[in-house]
PDB file of N, CA and C in Angstrom:
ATOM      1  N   UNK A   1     -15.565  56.486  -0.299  1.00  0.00           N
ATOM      2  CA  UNK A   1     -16.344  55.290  -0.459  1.00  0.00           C
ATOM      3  C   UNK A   1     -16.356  54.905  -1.937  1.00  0.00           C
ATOM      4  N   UNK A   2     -16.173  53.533  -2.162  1.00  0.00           N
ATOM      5  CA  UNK A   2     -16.113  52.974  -4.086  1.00  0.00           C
ATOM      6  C   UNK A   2     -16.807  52.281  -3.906  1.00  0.00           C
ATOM      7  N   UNK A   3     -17.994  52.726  -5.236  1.00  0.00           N
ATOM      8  CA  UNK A   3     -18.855  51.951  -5.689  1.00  0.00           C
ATOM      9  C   UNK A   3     -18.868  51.774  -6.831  1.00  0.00           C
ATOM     10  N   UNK A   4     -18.671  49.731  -6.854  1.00  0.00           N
ATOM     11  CA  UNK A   4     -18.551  49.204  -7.938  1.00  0.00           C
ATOM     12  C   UNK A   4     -19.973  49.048  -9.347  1.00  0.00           C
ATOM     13  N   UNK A   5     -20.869  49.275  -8.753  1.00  0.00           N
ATOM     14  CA  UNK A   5     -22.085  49.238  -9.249  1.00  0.00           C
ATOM     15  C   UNK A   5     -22.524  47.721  -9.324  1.00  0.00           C
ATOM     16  N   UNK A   6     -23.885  47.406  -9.725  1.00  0.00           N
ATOM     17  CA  UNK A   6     -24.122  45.816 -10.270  1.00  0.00           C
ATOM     18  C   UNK A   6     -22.987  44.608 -10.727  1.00  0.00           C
ATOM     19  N   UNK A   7     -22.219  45.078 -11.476  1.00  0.00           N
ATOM     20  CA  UNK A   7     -21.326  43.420 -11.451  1.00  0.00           C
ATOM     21  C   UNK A   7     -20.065  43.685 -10.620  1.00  0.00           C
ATOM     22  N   UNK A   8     -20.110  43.421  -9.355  1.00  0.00           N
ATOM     23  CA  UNK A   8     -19.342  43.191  -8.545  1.00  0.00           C
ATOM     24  C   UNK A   8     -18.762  42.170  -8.865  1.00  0.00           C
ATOM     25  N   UNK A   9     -17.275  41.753  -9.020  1.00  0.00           N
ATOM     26  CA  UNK A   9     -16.421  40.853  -9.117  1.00  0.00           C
ATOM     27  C   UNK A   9     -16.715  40.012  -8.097  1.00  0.00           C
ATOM     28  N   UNK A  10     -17.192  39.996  -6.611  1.00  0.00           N
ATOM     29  CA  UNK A  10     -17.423  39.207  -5.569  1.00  0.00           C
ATOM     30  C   UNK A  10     -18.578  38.213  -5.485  1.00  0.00           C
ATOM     31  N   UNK A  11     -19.497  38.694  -6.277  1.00  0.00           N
ATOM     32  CA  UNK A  11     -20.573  38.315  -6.336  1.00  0.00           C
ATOM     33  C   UNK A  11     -21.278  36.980  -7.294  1.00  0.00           C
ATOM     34  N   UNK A  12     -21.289  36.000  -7.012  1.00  0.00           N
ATOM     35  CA  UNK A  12     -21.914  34.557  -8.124  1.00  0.00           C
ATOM     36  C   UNK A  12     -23.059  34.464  -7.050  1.00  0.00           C
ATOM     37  N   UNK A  13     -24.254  34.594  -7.828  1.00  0.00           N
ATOM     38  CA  UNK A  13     -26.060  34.586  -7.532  1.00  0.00           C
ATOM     39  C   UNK A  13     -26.043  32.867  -7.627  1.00  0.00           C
ATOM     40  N   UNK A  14     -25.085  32.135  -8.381  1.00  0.00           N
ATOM     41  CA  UNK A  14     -25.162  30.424  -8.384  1.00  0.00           C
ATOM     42  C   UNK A  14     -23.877  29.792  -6.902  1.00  0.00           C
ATOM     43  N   UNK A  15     -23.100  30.548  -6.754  1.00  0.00           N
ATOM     44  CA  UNK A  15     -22.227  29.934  -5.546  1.00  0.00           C
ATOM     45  C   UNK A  15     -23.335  29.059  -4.838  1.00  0.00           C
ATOM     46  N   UNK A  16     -24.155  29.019  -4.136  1.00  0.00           N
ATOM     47  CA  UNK A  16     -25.339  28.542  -3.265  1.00  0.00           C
ATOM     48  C   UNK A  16     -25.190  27.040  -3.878  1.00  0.00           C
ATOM     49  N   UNK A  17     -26.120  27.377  -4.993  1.00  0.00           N
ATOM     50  CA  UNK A  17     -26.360  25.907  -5.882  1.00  0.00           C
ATOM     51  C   UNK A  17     -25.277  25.588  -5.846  1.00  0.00           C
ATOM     52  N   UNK A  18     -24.205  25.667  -6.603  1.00  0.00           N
ATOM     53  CA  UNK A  18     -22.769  25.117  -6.597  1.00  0.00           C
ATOM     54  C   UNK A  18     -22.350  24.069  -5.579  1.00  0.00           C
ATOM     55  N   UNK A  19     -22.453  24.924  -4.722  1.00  0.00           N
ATOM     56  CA  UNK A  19     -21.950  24.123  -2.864  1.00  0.00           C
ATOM     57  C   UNK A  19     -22.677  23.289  -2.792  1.00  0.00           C
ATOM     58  N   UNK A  20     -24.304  23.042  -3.134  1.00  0.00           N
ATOM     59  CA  UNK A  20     -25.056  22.448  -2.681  1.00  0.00           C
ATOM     60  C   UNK A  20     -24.763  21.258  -3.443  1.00  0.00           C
ATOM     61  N   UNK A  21     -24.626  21.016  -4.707  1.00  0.00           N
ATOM     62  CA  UNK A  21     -24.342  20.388  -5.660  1.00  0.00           C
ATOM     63  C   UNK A  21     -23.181  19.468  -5.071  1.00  0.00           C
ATOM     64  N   UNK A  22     -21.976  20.116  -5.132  1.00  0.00           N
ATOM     65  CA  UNK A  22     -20.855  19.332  -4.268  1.00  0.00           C
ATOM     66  C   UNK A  22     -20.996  18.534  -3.635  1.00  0.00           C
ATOM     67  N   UNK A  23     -21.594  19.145  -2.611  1.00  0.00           N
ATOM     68  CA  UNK A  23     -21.510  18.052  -1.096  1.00  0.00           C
ATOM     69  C   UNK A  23     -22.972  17.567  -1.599  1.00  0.00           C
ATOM     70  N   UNK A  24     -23.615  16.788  -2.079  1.00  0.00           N
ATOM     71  CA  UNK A  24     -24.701  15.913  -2.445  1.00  0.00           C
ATOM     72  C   UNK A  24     -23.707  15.178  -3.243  1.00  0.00           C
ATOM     73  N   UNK A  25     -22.724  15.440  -4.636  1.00  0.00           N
ATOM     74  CA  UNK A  25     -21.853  14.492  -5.050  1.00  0.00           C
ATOM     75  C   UNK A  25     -20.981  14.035  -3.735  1.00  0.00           C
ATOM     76  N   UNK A  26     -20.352  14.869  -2.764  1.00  0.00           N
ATOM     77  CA  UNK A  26     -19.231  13.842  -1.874  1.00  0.00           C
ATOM     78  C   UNK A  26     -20.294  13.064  -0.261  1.00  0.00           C
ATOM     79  N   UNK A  27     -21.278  13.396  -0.656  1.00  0.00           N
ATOM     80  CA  UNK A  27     -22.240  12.892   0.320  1.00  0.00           C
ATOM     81  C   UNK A  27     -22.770  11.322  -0.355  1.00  0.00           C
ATOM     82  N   UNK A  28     -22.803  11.076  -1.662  1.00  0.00           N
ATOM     83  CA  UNK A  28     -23.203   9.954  -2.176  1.00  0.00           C
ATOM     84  C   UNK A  28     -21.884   9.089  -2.055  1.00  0.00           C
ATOM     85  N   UNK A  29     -21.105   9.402  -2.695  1.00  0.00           N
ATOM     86  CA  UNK A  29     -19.737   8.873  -2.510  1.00  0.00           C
ATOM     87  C   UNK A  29     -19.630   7.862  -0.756  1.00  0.00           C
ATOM     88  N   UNK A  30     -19.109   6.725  -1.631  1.00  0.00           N
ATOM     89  CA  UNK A  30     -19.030   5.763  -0.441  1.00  0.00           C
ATOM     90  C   UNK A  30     -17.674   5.319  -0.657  1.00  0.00           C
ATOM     91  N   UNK A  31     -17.132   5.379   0.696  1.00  0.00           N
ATOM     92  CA  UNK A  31     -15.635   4.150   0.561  1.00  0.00           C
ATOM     93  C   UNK A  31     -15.568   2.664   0.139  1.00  0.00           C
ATOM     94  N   UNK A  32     -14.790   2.522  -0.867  1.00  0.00           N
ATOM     95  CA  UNK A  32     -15.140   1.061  -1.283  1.00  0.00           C
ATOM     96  C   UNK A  32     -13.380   0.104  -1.379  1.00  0.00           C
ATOM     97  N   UNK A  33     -13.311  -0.717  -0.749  1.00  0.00           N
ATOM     98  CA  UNK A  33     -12.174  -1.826  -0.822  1.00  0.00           C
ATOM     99  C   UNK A  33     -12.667  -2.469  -1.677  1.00  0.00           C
ATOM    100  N   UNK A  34     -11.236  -3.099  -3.045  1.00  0.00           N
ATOM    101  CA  UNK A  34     -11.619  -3.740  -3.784  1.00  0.00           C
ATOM    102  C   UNK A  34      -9.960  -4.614  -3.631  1.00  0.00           C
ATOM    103  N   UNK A  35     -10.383  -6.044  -3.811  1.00  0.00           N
ATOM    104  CA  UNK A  35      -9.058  -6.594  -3.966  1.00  0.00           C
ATOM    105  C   UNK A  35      -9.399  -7.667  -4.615  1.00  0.00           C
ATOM    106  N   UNK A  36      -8.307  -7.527  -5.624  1.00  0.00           N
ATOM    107  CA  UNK A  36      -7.785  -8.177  -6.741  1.00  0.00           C
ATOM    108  C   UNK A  36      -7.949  -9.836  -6.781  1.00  0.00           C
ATOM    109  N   UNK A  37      -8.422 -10.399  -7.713  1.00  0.00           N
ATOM    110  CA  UNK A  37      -8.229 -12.126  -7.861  1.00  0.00           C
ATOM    111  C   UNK A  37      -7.102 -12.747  -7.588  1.00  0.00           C
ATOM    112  N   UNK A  38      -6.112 -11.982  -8.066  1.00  0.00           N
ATOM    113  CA  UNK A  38      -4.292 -12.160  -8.011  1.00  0.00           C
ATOM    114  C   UNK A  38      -4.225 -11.707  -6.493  1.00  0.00           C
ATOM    115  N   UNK A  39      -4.868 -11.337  -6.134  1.00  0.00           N
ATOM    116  CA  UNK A  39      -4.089 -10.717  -4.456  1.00  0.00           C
ATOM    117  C   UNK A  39      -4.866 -11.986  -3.558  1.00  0.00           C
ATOM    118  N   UNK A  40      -5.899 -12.175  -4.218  1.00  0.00           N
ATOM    119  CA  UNK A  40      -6.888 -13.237  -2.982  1.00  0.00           C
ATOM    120  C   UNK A  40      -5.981 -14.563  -3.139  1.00  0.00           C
ATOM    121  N   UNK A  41      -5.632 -14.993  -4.366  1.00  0.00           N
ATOM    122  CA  UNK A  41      -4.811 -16.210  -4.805  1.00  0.00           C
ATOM    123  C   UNK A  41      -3.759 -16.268  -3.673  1.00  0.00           C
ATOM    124  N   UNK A  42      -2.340 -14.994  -3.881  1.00  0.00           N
ATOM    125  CA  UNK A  42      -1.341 -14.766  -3.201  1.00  0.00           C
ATOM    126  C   UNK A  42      -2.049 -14.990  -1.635  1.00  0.00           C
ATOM    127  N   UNK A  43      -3.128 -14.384  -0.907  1.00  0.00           N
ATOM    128  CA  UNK A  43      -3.383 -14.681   0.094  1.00  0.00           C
ATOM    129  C   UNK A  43      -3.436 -15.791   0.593  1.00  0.00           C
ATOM    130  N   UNK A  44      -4.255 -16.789  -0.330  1.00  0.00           N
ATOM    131  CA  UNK A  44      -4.405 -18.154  -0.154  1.00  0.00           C
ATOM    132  C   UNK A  44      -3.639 -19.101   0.143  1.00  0.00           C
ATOM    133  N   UNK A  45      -2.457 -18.736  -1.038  1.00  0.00           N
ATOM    134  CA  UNK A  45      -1.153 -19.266  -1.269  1.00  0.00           C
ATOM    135  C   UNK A  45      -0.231 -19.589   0.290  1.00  0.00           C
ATOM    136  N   UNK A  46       0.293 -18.074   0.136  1.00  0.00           N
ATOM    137  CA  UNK A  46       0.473 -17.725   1.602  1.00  0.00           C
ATOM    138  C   UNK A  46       0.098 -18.424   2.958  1.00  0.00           C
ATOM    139  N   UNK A  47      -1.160 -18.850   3.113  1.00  0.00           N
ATOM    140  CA  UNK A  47      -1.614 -19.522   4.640  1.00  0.00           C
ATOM    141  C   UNK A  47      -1.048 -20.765   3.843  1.00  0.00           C
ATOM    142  N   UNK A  48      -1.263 -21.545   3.069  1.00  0.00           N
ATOM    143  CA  UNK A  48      -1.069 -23.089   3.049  1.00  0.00           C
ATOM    144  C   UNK A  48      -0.052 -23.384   2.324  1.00  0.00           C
ATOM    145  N   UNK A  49       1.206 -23.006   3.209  1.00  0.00           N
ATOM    146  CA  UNK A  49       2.852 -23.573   2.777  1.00  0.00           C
ATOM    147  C   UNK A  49       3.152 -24.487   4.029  1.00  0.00           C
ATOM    148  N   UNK A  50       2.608 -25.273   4.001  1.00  0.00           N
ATOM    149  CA  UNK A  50       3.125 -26.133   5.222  1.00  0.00           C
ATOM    150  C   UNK A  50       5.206 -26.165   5.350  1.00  0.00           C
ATOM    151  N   UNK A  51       5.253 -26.460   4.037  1.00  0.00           N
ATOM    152  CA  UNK A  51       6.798 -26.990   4.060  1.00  0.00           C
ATOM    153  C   UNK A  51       7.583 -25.288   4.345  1.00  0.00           C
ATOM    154  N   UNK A  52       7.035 -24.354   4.265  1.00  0.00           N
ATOM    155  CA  UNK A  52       7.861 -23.022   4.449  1.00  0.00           C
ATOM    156  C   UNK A  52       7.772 -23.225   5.712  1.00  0.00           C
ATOM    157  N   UNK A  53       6.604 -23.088   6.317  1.00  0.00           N
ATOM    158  CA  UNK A  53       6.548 -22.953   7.999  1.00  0.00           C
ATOM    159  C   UNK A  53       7.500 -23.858   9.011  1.00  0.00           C
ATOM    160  N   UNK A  54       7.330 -24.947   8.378  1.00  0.00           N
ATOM    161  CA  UNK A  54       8.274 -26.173   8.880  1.00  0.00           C
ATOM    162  C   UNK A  54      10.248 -25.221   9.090  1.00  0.00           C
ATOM    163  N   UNK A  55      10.022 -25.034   7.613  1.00  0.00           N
ATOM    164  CA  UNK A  55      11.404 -24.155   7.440  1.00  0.00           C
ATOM    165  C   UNK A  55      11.749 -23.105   8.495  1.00  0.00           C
ATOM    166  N   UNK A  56      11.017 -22.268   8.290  1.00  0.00           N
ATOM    167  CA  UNK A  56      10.685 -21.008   9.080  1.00  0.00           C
ATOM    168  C   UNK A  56      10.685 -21.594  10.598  1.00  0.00           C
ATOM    169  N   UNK A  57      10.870 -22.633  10.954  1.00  0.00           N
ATOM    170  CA  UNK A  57      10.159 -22.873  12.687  1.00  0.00           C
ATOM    171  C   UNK A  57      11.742 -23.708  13.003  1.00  0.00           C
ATOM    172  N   UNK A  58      12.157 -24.534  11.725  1.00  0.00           N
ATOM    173  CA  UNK A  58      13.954 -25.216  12.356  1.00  0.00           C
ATOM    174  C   UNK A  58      14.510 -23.723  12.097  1.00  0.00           C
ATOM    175  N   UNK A  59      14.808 -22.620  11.543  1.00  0.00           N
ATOM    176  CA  UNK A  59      15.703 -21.679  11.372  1.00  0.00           C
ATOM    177  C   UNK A  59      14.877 -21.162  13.056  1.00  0.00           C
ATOM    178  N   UNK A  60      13.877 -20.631  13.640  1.00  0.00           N
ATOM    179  CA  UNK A  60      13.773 -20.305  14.837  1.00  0.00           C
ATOM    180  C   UNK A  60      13.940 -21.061  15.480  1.00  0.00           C
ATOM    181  N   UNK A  61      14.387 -22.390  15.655  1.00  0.00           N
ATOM    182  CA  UNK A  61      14.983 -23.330  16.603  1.00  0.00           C
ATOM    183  C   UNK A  61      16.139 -22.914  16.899  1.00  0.00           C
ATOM    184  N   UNK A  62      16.592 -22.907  15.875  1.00  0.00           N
ATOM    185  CA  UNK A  62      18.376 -23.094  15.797  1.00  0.00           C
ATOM    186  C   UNK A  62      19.149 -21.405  16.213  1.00  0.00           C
ATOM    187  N   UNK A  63      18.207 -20.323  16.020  1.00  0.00           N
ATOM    188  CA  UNK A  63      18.397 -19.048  16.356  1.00  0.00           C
ATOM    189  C   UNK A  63      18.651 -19.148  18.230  1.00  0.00           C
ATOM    190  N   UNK A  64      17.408 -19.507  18.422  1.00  0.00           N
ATOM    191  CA  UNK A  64      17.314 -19.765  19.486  1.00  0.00           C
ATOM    192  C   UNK A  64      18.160 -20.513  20.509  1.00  0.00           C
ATOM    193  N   UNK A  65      18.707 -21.419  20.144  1.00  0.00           N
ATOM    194  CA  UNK A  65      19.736 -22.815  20.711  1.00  0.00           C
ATOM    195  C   UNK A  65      20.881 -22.130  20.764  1.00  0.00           C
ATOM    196  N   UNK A  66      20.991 -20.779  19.378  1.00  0.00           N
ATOM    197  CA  UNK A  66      22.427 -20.687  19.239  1.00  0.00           C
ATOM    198  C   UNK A  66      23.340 -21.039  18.496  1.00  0.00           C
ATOM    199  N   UNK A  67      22.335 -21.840  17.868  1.00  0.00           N
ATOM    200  CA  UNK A  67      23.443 -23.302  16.933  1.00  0.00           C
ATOM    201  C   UNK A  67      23.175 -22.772  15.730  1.00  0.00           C
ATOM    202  N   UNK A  68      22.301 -21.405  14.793  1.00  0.00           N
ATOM    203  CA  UNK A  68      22.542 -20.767  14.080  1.00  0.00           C
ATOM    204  C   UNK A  68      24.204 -20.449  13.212  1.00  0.00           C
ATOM    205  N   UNK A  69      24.297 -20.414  12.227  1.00  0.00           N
ATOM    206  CA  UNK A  69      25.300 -20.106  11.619  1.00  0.00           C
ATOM    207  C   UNK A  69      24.950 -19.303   9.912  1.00  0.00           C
ATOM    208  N   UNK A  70      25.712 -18.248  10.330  1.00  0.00           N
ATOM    209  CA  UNK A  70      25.667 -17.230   9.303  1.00  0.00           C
ATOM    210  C   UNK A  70      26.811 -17.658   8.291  1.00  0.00           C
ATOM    211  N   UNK A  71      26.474 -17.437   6.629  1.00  0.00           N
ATOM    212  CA  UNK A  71      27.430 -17.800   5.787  1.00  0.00           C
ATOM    213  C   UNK A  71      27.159 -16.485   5.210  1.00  0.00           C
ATOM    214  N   UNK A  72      28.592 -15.903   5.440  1.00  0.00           N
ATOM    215  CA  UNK A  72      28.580 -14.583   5.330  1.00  0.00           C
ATOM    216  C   UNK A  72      29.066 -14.255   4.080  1.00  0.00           C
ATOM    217  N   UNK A  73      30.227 -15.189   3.391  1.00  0.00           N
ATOM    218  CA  UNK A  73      30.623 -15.207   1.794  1.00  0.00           C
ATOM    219  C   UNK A  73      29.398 -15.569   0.970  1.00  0.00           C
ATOM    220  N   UNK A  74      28.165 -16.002   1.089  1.00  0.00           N
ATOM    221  CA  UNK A  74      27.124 -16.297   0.417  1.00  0.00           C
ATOM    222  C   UNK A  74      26.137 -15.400   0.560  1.00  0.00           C
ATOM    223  N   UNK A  75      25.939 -14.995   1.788  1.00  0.00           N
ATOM    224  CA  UNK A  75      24.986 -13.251   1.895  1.00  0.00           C
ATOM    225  C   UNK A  75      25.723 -12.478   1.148  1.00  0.00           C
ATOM    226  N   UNK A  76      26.907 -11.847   0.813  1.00  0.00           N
ATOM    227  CA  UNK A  76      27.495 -10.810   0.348  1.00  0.00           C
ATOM    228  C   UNK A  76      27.041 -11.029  -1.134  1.00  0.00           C
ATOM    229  N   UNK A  77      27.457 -12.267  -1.499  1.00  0.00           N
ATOM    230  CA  UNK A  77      27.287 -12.586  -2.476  1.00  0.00           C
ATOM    231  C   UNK A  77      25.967 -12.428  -3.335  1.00  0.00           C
ATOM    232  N   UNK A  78      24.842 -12.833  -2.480  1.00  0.00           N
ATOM    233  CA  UNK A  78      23.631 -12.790  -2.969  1.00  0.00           C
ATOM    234  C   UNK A  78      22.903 -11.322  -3.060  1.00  0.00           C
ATOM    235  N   UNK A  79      24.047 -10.316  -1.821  1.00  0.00           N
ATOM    236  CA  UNK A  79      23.830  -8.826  -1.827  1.00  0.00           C
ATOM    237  C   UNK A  79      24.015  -7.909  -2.782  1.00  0.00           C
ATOM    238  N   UNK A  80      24.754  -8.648  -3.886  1.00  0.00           N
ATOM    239  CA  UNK A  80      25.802  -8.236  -4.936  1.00  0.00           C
ATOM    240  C   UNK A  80      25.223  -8.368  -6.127  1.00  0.00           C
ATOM    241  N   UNK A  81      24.704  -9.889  -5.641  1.00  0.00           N
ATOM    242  CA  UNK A  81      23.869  -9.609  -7.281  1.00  0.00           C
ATOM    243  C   UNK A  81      22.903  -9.345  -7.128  1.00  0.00           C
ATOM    244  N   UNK A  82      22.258  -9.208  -6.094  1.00  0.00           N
ATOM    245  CA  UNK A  82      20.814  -8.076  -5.635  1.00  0.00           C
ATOM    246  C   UNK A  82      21.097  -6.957  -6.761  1.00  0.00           C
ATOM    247  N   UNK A  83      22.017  -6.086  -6.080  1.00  0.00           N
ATOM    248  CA  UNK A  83      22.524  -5.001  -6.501  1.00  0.00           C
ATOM    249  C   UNK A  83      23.012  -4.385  -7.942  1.00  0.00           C
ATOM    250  N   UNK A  84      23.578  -5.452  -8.438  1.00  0.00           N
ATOM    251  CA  UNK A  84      23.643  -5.737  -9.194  1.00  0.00           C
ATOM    252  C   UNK A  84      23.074  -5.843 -10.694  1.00  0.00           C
ATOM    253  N   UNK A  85      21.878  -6.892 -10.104  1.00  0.00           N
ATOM    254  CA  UNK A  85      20.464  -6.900 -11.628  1.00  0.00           C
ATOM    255  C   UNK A  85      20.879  -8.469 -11.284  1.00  0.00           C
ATOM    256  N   UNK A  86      21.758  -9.061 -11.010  1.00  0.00           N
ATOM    257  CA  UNK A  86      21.893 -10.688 -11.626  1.00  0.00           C
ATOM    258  C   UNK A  86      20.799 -11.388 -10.297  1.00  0.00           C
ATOM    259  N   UNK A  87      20.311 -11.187 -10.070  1.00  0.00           N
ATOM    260  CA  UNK A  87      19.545 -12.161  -9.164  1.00  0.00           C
ATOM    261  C   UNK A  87      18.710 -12.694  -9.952  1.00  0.00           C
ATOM    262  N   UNK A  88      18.511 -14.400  -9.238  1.00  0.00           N
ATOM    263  CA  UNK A  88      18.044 -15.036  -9.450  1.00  0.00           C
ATOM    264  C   UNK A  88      17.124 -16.093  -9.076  1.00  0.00           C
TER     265      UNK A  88
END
């Protein structure tokens, strides 16, 4: 049998308080959403493009009909200078 005597390495007489301490800090703690002036703007922005939607609604016409046409030397192209850095 080993006996360590009085300062047991296992032993903190404050662990108790400690814990208690903790969870009273993550118990106050509240979840909070915060969004940005620049993000509410972009939001705004976003709903009132009339002339995009217009856009956006003949390209789903024309998908649709069939009568779509892909310009495939101008995608590559624009893939390239994606890739690139040259976009513009």
């Amino acid at each position: 049998m080993k006996i360590n005597g009085p300062n047991q390495t296992n032993f903190n007489p404050y662990k108790q308080h400690l814990q208690k301490q903790i969870e009273s800090k993550q118990a106050m703690r509240q979840d909070q959403l915060e969004i940005s002036k620049q993000a509410k703007q972009l939001q705004e922005e976003e709903k009132s493009n009339p002339i995009r939607e217009a856009h956006v609604a003949k390209i789903k016409e024309a998908v649709e009909s069939r009568e779509y046409r892909i310009n495939y030397e101008k995608t590559a192209e624009k893939m390239m200078d994606y890739w690139s850095g040259k976009e513009s």
